[in-house]
Protein backbone atom coordinates (compact mmCIF):
# COMPACT_ATOMS: atom_id res chain seq x y z
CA UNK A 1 0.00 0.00 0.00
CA UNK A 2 1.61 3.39 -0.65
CA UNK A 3 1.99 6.06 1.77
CA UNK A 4 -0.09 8.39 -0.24
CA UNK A 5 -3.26 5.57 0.65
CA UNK A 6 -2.04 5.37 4.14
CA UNK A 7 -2.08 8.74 4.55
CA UNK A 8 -5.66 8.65 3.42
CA UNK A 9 -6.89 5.96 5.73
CA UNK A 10 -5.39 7.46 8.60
CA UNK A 11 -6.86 11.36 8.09
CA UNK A 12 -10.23 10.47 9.85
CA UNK A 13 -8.90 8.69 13.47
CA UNK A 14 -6.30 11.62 13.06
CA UNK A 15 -9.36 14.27 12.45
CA UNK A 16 -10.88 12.99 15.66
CA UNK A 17 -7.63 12.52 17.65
CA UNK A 18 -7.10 16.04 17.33
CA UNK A 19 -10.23 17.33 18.32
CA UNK A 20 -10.53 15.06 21.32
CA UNK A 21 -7.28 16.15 22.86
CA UNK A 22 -8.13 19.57 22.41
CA UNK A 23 -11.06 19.38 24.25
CA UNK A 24 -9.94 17.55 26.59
CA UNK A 25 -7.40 19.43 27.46
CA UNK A 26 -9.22 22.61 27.25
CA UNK A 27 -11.55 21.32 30.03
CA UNK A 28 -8.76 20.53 32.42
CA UNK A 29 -8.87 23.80 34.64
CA UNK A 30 -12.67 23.30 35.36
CA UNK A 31 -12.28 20.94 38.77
CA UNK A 32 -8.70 22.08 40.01
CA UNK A 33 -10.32 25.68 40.74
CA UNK A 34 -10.23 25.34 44.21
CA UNK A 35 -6.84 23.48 44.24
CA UNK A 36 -5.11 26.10 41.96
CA UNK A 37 -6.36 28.66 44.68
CA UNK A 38 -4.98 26.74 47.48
CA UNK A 39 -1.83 25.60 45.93
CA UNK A 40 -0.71 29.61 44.17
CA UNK A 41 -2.34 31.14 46.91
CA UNK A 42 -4.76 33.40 45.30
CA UNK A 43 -8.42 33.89 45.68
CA UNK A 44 -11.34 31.58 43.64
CA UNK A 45 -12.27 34.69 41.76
CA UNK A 46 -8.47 34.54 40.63
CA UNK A 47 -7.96 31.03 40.21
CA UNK A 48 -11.30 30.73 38.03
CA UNK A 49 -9.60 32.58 35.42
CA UNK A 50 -7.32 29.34 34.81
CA UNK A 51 -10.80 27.76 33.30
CA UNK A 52 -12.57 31.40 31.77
CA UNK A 53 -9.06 32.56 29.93
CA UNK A 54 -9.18 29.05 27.79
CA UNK A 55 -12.73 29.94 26.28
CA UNK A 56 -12.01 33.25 25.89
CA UNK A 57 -8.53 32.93 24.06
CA UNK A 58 -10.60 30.17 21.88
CA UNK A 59 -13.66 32.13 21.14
CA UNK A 60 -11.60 34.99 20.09
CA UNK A 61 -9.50 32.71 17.57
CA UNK A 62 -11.88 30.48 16.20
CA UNK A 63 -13.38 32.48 13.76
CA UNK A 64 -9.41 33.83 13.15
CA UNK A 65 -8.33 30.34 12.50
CA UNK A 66 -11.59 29.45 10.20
CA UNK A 67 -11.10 32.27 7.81
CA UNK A 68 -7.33 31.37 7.64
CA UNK A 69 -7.70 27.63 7.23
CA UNK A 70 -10.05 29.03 4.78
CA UNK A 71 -7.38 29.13 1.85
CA UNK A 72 -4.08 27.11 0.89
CA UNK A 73 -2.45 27.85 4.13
CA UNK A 74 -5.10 25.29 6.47
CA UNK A 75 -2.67 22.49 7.33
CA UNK A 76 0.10 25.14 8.20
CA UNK A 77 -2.67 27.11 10.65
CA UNK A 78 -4.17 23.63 11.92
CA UNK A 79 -0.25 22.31 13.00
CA UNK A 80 0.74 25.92 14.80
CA UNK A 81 -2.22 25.69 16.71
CA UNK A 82 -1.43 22.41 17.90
CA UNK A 83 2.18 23.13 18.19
CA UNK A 84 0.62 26.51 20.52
CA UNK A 85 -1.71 23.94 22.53
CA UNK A 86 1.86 21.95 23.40
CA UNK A 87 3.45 25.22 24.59
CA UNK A 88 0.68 26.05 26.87
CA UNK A 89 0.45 22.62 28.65
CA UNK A 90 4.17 22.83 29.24
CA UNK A 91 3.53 26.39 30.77
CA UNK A 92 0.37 25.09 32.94
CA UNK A 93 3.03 22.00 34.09
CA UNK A 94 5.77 23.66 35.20
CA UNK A 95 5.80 24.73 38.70
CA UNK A 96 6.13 28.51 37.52
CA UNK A 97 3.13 30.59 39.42
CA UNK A 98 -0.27 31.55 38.55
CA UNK A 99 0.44 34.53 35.97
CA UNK A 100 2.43 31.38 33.73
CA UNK A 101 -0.67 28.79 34.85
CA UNK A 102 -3.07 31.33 33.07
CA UNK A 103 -0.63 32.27 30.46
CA UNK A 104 -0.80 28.49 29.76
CA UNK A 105 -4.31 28.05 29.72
CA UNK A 106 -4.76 30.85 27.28
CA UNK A 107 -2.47 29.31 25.02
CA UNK A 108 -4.29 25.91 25.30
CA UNK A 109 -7.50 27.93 24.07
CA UNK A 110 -6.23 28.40 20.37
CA UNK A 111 -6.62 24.77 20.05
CA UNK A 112 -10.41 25.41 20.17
CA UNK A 113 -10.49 26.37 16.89
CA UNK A 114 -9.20 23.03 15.64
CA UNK A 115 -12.50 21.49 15.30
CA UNK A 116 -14.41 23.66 12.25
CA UNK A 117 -10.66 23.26 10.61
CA UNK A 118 -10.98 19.54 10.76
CA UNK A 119 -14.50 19.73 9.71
CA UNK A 120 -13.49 21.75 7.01
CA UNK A 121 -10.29 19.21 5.85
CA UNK A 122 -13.19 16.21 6.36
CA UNK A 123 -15.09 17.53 3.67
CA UNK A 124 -12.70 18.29 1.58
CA UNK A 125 -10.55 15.14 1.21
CA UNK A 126 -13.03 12.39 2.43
CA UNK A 127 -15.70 10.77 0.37
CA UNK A 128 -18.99 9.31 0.75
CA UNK A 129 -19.99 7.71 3.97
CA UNK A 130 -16.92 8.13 5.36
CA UNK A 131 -17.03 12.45 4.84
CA UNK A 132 -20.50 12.16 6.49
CA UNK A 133 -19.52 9.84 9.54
CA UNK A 134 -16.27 12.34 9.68
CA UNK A 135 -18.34 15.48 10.03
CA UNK A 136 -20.81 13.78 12.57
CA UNK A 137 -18.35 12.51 14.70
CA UNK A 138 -16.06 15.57 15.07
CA UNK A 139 -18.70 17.65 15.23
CA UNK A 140 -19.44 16.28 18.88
CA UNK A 141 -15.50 15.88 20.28
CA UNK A 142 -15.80 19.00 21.95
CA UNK A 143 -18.53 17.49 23.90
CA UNK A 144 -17.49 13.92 24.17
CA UNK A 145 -13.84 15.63 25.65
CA UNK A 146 -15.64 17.50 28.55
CA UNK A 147 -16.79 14.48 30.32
CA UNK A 148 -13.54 12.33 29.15
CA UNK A 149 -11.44 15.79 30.50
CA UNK A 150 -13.03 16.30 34.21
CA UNK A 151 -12.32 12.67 35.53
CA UNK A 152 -9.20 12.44 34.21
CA UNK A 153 -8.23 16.12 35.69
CA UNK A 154 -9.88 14.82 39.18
CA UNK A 155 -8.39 11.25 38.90
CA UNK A 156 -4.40 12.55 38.15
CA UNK A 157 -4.90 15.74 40.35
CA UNK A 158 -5.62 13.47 43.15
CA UNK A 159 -3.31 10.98 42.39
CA UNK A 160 0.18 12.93 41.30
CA UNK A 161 -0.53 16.52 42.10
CA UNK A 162 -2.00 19.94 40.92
CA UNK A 163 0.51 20.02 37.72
CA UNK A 164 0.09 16.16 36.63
CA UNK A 165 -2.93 16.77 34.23
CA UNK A 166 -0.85 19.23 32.67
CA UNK A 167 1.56 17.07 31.95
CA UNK A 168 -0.80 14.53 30.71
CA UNK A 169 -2.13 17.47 28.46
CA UNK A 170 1.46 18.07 27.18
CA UNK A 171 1.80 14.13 25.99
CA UNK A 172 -1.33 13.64 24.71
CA UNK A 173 -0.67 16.81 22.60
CA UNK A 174 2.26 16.03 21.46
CA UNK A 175 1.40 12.98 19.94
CA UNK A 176 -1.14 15.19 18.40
CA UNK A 177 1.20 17.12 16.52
CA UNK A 178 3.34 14.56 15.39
CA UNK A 179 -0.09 12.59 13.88
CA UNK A 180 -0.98 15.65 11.87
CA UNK A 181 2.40 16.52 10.61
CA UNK A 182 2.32 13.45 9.40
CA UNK A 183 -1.21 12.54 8.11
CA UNK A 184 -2.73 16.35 7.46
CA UNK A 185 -3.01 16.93 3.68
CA UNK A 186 -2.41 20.56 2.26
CA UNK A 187 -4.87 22.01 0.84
CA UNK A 188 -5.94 22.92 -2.41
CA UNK A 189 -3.28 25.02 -4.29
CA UNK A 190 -5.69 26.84 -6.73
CA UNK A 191 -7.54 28.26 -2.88
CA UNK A 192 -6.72 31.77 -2.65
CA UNK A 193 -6.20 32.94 0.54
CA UNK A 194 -8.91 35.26 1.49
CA UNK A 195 -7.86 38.68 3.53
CA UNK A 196 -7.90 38.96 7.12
CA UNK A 197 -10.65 41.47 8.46
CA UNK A 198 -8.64 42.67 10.98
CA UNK A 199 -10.73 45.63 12.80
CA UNK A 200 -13.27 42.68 12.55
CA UNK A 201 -11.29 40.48 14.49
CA UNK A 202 -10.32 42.95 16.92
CA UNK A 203 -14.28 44.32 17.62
CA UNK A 204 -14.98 40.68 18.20
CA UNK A 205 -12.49 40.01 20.53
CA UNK A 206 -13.48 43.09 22.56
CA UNK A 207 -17.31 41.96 22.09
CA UNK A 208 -16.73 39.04 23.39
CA UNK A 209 -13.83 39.51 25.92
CA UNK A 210 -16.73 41.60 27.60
CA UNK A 211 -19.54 39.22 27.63
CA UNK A 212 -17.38 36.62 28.88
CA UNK A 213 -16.36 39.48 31.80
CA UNK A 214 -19.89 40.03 32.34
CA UNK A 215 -21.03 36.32 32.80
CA UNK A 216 -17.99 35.24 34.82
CA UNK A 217 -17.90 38.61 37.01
CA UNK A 218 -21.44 39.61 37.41
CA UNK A 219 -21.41 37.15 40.87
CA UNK A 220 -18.52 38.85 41.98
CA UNK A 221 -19.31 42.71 40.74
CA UNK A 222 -23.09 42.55 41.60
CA UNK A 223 -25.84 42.38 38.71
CA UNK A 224 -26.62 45.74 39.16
CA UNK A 225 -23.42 47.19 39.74
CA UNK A 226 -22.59 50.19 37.89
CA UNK A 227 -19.34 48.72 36.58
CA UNK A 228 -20.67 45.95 35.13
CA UNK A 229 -23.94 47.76 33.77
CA UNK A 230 -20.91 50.32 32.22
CA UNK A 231 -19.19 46.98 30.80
CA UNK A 232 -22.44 45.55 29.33
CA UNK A 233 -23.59 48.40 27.35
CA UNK A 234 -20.14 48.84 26.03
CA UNK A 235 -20.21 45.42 24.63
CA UNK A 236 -23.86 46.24 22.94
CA UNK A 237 -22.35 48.85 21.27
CA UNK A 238 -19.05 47.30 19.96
CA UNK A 239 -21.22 44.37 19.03
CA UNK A 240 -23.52 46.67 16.51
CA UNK A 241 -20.51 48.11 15.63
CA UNK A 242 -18.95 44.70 14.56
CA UNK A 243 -22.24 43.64 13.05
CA UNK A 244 -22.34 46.71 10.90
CA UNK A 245 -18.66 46.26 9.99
CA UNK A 246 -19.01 42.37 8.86
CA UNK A 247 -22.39 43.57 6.82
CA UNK A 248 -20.31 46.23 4.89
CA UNK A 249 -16.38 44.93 4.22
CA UNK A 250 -15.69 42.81 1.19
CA UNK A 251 -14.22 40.02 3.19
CA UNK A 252 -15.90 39.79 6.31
CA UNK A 253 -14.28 37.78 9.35
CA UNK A 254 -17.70 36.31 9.44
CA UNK A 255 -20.35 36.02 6.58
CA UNK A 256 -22.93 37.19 8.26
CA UNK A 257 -25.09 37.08 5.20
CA UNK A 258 -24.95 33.44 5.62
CA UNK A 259 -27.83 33.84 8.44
CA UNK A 260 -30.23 34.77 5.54
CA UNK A 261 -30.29 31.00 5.23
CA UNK A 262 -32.73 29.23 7.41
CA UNK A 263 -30.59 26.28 7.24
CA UNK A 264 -27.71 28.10 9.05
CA UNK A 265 -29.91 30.92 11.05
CA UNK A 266 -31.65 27.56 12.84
CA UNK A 267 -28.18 25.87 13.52
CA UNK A 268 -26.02 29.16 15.20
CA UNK A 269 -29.37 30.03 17.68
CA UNK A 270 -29.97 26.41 18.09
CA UNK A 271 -25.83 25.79 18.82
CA UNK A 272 -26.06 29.01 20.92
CA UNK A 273 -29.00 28.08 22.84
CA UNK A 274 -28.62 24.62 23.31
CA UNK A 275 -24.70 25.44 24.64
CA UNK A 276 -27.15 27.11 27.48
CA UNK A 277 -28.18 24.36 28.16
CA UNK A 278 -25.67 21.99 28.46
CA UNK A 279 -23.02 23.43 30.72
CA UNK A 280 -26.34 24.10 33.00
CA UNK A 281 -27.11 20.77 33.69
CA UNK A 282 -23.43 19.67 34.05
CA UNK A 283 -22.51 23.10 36.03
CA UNK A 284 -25.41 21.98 38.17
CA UNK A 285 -25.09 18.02 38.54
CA UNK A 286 -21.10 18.42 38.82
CA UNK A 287 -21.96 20.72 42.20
CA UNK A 288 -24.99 18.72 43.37
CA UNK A 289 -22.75 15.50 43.55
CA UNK A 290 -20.19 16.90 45.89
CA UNK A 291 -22.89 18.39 48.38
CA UNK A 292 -22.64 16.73 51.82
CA UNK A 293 -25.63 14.53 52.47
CA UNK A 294 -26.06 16.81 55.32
CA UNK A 295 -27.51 20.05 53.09
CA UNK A 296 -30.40 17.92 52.84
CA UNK A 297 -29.65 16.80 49.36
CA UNK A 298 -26.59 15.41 47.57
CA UNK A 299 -24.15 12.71 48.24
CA UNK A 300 -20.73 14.28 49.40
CA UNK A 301 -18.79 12.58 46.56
CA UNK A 302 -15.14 13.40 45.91
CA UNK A 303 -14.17 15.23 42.92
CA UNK A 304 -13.07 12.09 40.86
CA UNK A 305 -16.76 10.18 41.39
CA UNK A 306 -17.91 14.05 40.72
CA UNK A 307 -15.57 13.49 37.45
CA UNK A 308 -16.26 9.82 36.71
CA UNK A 309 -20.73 10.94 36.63
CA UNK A 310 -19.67 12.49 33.07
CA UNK A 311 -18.30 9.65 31.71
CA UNK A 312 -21.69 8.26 30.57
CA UNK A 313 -22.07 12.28 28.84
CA UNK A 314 -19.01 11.65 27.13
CA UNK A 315 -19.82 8.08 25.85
CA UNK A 316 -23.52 8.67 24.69
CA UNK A 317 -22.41 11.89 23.24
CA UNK A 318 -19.87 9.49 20.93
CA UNK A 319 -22.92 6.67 20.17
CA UNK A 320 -25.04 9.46 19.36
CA UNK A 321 -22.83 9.91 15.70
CA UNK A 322 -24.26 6.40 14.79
CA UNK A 323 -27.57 6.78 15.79
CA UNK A 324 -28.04 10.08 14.11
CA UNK A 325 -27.68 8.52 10.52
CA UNK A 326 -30.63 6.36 11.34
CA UNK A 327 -32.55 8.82 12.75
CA UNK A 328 -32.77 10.33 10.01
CA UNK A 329 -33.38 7.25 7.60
CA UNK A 330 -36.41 6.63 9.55
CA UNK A 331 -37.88 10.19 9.93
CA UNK A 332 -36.13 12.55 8.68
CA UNK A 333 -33.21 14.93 9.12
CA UNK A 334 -35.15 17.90 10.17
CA UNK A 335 -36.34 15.76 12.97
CA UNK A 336 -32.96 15.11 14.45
CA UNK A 337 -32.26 18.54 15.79
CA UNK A 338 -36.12 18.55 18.04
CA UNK A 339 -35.52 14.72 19.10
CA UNK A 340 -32.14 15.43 20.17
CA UNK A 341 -33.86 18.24 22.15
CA UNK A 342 -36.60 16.13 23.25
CA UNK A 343 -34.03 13.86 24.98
CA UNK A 344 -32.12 16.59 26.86
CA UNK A 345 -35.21 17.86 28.10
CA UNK A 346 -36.08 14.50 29.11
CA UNK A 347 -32.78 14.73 30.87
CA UNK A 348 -33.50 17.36 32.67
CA UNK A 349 -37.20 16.32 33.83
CA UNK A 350 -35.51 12.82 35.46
CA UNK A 351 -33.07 15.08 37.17
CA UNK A 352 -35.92 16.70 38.71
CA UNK A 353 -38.00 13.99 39.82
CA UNK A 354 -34.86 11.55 40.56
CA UNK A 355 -31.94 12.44 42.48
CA UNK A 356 -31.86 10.65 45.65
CA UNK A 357 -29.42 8.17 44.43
CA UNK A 358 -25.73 8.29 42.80
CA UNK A 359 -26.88 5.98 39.83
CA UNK A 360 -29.96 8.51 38.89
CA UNK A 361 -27.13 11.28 38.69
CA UNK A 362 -25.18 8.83 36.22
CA UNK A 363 -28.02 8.36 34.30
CA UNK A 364 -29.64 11.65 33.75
CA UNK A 365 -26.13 12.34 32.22
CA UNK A 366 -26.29 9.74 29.85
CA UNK A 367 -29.57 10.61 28.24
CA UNK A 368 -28.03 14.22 28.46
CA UNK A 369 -24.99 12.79 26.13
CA UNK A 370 -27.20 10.86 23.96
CA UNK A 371 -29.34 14.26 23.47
CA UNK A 372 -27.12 16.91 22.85
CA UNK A 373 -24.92 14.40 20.87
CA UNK A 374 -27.64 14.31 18.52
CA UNK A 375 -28.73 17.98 18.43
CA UNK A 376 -24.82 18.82 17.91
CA UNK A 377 -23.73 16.08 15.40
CA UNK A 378 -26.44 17.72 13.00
CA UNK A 379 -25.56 21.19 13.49
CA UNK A 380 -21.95 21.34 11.30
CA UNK A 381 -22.81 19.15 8.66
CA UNK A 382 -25.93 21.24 7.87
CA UNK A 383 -23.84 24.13 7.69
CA UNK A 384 -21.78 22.00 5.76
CA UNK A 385 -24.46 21.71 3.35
CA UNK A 386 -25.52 25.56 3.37
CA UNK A 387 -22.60 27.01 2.30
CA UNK A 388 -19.75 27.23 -0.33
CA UNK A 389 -16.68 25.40 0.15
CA UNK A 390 -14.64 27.71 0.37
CA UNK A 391 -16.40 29.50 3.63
CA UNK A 392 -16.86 26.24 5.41
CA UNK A 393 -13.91 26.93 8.53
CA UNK A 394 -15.22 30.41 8.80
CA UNK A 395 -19.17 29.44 8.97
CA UNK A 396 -18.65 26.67 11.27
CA UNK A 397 -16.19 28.07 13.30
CA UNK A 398 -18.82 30.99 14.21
CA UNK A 399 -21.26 28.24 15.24
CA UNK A 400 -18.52 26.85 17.57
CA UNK A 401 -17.94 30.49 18.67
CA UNK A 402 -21.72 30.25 19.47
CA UNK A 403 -21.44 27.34 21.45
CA UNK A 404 -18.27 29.00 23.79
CA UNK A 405 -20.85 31.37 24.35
CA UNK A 406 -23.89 29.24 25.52
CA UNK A 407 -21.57 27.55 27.45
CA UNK A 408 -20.60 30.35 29.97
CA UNK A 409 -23.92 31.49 30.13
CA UNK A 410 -25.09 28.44 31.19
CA UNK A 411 -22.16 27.88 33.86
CA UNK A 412 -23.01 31.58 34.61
CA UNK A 413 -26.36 31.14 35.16
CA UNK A 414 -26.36 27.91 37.26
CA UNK A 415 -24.00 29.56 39.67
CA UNK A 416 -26.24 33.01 39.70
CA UNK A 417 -29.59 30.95 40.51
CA UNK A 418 -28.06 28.81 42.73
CA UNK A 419 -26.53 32.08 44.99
CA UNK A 420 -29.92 33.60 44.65
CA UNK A 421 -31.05 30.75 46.65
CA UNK A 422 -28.46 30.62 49.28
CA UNK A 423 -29.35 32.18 52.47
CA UNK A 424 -26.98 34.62 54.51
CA UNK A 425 -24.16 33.17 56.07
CA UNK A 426 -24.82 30.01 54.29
CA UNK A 427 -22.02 28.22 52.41
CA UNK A 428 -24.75 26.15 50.11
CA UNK A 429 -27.59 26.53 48.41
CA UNK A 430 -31.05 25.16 49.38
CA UNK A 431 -32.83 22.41 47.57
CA UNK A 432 -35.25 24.93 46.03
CA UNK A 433 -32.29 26.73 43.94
CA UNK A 434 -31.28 23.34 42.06
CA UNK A 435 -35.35 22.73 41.66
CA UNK A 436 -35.69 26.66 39.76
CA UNK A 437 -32.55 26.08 37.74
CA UNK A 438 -33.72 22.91 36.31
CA UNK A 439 -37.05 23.98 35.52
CA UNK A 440 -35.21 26.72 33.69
CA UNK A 441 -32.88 24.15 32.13
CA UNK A 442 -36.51 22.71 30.91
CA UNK A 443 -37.49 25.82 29.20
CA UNK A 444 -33.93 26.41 27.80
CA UNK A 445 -34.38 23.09 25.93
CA UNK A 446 -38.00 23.69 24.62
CA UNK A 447 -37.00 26.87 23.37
CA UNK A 448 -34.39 25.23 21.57
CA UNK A 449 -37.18 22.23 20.15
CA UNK A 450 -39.21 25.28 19.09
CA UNK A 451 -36.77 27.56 17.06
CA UNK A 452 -35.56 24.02 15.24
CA UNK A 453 -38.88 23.30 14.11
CA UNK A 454 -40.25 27.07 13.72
CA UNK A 455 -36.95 28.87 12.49
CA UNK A 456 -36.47 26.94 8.95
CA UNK A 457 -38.44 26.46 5.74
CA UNK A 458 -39.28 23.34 5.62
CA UNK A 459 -37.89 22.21 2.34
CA UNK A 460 -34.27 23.88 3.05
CA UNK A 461 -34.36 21.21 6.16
CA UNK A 462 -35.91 18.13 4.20
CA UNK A 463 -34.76 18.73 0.51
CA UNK A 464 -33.89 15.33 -1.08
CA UNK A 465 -29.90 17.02 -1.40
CA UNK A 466 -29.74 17.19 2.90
CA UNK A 467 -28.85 14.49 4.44
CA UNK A 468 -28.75 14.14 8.60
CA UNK A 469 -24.88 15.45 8.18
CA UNK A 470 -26.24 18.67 5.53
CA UNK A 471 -24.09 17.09 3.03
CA UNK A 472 -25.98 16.05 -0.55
CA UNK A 473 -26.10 12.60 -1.03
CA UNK A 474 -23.44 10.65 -2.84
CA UNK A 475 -25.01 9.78 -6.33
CA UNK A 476 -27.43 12.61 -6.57
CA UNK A 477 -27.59 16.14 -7.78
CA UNK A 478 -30.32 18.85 -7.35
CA UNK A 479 -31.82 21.37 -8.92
CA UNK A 480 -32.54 24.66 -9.10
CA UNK A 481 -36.13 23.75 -7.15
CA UNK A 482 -33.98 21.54 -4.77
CA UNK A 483 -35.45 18.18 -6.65
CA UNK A 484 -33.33 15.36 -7.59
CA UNK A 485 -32.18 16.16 -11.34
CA UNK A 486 -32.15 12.53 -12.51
CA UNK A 487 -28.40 12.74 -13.03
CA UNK A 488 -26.22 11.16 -10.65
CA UNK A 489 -22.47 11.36 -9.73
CA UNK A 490 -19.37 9.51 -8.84
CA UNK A 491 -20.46 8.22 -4.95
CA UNK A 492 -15.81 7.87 -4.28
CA UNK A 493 -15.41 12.13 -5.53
CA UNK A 494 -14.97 14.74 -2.84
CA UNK A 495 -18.45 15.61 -1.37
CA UNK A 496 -16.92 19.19 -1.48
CA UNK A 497 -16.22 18.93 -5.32
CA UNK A 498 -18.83 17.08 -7.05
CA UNK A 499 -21.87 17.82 -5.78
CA UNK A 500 -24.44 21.04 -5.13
CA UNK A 501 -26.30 20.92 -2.08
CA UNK A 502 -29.55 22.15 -1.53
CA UNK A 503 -30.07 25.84 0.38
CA UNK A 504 -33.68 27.56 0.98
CA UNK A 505 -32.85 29.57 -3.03
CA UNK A 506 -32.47 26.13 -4.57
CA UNK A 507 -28.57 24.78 -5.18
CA UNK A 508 -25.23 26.48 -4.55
CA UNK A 509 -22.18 24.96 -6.26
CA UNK A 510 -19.87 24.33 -3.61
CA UNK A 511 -17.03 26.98 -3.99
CA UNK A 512 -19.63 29.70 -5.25
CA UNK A 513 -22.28 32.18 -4.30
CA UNK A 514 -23.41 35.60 -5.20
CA UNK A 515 -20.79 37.79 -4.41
CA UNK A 516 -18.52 35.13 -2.79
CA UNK A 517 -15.18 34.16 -4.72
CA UNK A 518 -14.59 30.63 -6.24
């Protein structure tokens, strides 16, 4: 066999490698809070920086990385991020302080925007059924990774020390970067590489930078403080000022134009919403679990059995890529977005009515996997199917910088109901504040059902070009009307190459749109 087909059999495991250790390294700081405090001697509102730094740093270069991986230069962007991940987990292991801890975890956050890269490379040099199963699969890594990352963080912490997850963190990525030097393909030559909005960059870092200060100080500062009222309207107005900016350069950071399209409109509010969502029930089971029996509730667990309760997210989350496909044989793929959301809601409605016993808390967590498994492993590969080729890094890269967002809200908004519902010189909350959060976990995940069956047209979601991944079938093209044309195609070309896909105007060569360049 030559290299050249080795090479090619190897990309997908590699794909998935990568985007596993990112995210599981990037969820490393999230139990070691208290221990970092305790061990550099600095407060928790300090020390929680070590965790609010890495989805900051990642947030900000996602959508960087996605319109750089964009053009010929993707496998050279894709191996410096890694090569910046390795960096930072040597910083976060050495025994250096807490300014070179956070320094660390801020480098680890560029790795974030691996995933819509690898996405991007999936669907470029994979075909068929195995370019589908490629964009399912690592479109759910950053979940899968969070449960695999906070046992193993509480399980080596515990074990070897504050710094040994680190050090883990700096293996695992290393072998990371050696795999994709040697498996990552370049990328097309005859890609032009597309000009860097820089101011556009910049406004969203500071847009975001400030909602993530909001949601991770407003505890600290007071919801009503003036500072923080000063901070939030500040970020409303850079954020219409980057939202004007993107609608009027000629190569926007972000395409915002693309929301037009139901298609991707329904998967960024639905990624954004359901991120909500997610970190709320795990921000909220994660604490529950470690309550002493004597609050009235909980079971006192360690942090590794607090840990080892997301295992059963993590694994679901990974089934769920299997089960989508035949989801959507038997209904349909507009379906799989609501049932996805009809099983985390479940999730959340056996949380409330079952938590007197470890095994319920290990449960609930695996119907959470299997939902938002199923509700994430759709979202990419529609976008996938929704827009040209050559904006796929960019366009899924903002729905990842969606999710970073949901996610803080959510771990934000646990920790704000749950203080609301803590009495005055009372370490922990009552049983009442873990009751009102779920029941707004509930309505977080209806809202989410709602806008996936509202938001789209329904024949931009059920066209006979989408498929549960958003990629056209092998073997068929489409129309102008989005019907099958009668003529079919090679099922072994690139799905990227070969094949239109069907968007709420009818089809879209990949590579071209009005306006875009091929």
């Amino acid at each position: 066999m030559h290299a050249a087909d080795l090479r090619q059999r190897a990309l997908m495991p590699v794909l998935v490698f990568l985007g596993t250790v990112v995210a599981v390294i990037s969820s490393l700081g999230a139990p070691l809070v208290p221990t970092i405090a305790a061990v550099d001697h600095v407060s928790l509102t300090e020390a929680q920086w070590s965790l609010t730094v890495t989805m900051l740093v990642g947030a900000v270069t996602t959508p960087v990385m996605g319109r750089l991986g964009d053009g010929p230069r993707r496998r050279a962007v894709m191996l410096a991020a890694v090569a910046t991940v390795l960096v930072g987990s040597v910083l976060g292991a050495l025994p250096l302080g807490f300014e070179f801890l956070v320094v660390g975890r801020a480098l680890q956050g560029v790795g974030l925007g691996l995933t819509p890269l690898a996405i991007a490379t999936a669907r470029d040099c994979l075909t068929g059924e195995r370019a589908r199963s490629a964009v399912a699969l690592l479109s759910i890594t950053t979940v899968a990774g969070v449960g695999l990352g906070y046992p193993l963080t509480g399980l080596l912490a515990q074990s070897f020390g504050l710094h040994a997850g680190f050090w883990f963190g700096t293996a695992i990525s290393a072998a990371a970067l050696a795999a994709g030097a040697l498996v990552l393909p370049a990328a097309a030559a005859d890609r032009r590489p597309a000009p860097l909005d820089t101011l556009g960059a910049v406004l969203l870092g500071l847009g975001l930078s400030g909602v993530l200060l909001v949601l991770s100080e407003g505890e600290n500062w007071g919801w009503t403080a003036p500072g923080l009222l000063a901070l939030a309207v500040g970020v409303v107005l850079v954020s219409a000022w980057w939202v004007r900016h993107e609608l009027r350069t000629a190569h926007p950071l972000v395409d915002l134009r693309s929301l037009r399209n139901r298609v991707v409109l329904t998967a960024d509010v639905a990624g954004l919403v359901a991120g909500v969502g997610m970190y709320l029930l795990m921000s909220l089971l994660t604490r529950f679990v470690q309550t002493p029996s004597s609050a009235g509730y909980g079971f006192g667990a360690p942090v590794t059995v607090a840990g080892l309760v997301l295992l059963p997210f993590s694994v679901t989350s990974v089934l769920s890529s299997k089960v989508v496909p035949v989801l959507a044989r038997r209904t349909s793929a507009a379906l799989v977005l609501p049932i996805g959301c009809a099983l985390s809601l479940l999730s959340m409605l056996v949380f409330l009515t079952a938590h007197d016993r470890l095994w319920e808390a290990f449960a609930v967590l695996a119907i959470a996997g299997l939902g938002v498994g199923c509700t994430f492993a759709v979202m990419p590969g529609l976008i996938v199917g929704a827009v040209p080729a050559d904006q796929t890094g960019s366009a899924v890269g903002f729905n990842q910088v969606l999710r970073y967002v949901g996610y803080s809200t959510g771990s934000a908004l646990s920790a704000a109901v749950l203080q609301a519902h803590t009495a005055p010189g009372h370490a922990l909350p009552s049983g009442d504040g873990y009751r009102v959060a779920t029941l707004i976990g509930c309505a977080v995940w209806v809202l989410v059902a709602v806008i996936t069956i509202v938001l789209p047209r329904h024949r931009a979601a059920t066209g006979p070009g989408v498929t549960a991944t958003g990629v056209t079938a092998p073997g068929v093209t489409t129309t102008a009307g989005g019907r099958p044309s009668g003529r079919t195609v090679d099922e072994e070309q690139p799905v990227n190459e070969s094949t239109t896909v069907a968007t709420p105007g009818g089809s879209t060569p990949p590579g071209r749109d009005s306006g875009a360049r091929t």
